[in-house]
Protein backbone atom coordinates (compact mmCIF):
# COMPACT_ATOMS: atom_id res chain seq x y z
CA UNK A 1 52.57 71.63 -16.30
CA UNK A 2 50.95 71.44 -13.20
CA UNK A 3 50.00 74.63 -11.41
CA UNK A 4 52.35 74.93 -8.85
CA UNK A 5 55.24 74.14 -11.06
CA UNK A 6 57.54 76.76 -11.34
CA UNK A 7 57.92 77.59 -15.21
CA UNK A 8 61.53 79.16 -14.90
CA UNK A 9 63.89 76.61 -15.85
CA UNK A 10 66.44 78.39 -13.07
CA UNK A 11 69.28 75.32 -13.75
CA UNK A 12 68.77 76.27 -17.42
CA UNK A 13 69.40 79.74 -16.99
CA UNK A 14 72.34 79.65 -15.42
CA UNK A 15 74.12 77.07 -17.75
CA UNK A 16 73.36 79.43 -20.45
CA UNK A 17 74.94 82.29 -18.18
CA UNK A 18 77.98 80.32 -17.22
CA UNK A 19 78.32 78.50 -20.93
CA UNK A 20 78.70 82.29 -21.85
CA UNK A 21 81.51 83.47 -19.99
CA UNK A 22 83.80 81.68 -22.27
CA UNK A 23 82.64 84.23 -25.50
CA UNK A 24 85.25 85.65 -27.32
CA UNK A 25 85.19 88.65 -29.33
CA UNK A 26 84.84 86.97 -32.50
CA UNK A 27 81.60 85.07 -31.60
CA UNK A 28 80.37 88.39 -30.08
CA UNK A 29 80.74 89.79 -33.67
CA UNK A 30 78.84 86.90 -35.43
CA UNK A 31 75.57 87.17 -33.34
CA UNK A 32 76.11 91.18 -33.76
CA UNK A 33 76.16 90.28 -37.39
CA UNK A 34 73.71 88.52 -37.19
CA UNK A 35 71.11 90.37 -35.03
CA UNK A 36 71.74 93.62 -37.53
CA UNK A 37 70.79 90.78 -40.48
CA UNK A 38 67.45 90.60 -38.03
CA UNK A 39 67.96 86.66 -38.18
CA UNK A 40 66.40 85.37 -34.26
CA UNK A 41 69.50 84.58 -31.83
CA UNK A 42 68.61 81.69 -29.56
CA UNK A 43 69.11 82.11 -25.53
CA UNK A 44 73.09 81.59 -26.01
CA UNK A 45 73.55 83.95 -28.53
CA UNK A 46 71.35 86.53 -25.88
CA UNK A 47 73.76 85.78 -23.42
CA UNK A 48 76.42 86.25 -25.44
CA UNK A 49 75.38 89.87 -26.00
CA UNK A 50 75.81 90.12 -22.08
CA UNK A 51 79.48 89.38 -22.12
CA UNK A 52 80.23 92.47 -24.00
CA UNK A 53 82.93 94.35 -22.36
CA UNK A 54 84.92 95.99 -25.43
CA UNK A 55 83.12 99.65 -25.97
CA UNK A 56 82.75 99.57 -29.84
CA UNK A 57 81.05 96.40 -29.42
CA UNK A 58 78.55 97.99 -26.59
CA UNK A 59 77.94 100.88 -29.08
CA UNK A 60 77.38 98.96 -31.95
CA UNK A 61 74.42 96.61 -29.76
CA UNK A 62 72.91 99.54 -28.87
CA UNK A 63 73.01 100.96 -32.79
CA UNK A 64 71.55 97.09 -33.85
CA UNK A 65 68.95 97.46 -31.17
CA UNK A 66 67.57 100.87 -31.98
CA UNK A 67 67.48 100.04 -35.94
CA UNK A 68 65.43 96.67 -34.80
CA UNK A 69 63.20 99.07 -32.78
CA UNK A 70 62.29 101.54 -35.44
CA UNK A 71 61.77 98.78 -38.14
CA UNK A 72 58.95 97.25 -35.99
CA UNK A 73 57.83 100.68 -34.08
CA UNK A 74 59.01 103.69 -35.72
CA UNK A 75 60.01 106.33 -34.16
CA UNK A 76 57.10 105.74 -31.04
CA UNK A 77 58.14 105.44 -27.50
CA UNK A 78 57.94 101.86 -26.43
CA UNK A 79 57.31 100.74 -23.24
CA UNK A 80 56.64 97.33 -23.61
CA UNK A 81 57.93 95.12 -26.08
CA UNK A 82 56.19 91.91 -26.52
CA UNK A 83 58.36 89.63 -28.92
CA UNK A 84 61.17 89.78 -26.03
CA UNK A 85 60.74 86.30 -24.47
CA UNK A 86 60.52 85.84 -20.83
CA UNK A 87 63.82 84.27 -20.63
CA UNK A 88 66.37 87.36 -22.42
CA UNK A 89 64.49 89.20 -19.07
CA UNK A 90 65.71 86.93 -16.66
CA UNK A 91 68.70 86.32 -18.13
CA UNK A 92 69.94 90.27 -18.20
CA UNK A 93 67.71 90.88 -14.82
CA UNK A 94 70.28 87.68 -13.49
CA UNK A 95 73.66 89.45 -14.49
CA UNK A 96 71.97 92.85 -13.30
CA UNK A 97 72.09 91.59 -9.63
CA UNK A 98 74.85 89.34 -9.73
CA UNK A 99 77.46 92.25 -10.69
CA UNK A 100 75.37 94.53 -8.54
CA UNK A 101 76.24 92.09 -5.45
CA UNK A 102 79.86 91.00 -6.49
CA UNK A 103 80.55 95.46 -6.87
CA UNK A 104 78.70 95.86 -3.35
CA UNK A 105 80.67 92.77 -1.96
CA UNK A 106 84.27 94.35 -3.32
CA UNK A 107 83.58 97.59 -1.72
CA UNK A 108 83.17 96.45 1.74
């Protein structure tokens, strides 16, 4: 890779993003299942997690999450977390500002 190639597939990104507005709430419980089994999830499965909308669902990532934090860290706070890849940041900083802009755009 040259120097002043941009290493953010963008195009990638949001295929992945787009590919995952079709989850269901069946494949949103098989990568829950299997994130609490602490098997990897690939970028899909990530974005997956970002079409949760059903509350016990939201609860429950949150409960996988902070058992997967205090296997690896205890009970420390943990400010940064270096075996989250580059692209599950982009990915939830991405649906951050989109629904930030399509709330401020339905408002006025």
């Amino acid at each position: 890779m040259k120097s002043n190639e941009n290493f953010i597939d963008q195009e990638y990104i949001e295929k992945v993003l787009q590919k995952s507005e079709k989850t269901d709430y069946d494949e949103i419980e098989r990568v829950l299942n299997k994130a609490q089994n602490k098997n990897g999830l690939t970028h899909m499965e990530v974005a997956t997690l970002l079409q949760i909308k059903d509350k016990n669902q939201k609860k429950r990532l949150y409960e996988i999450a902070g058992e997967i934090k205090r296997s690896i860290y205890g009970n420390r706070i943990v400010v940064f977390a270096p075996y989250m890849s580059v692209i599950t940041v982009l990915i939830t900083v991405h649906i951050v500002v989109t629904k930030e802009i399509t709330s401020f755009q339905e408002k006025n």
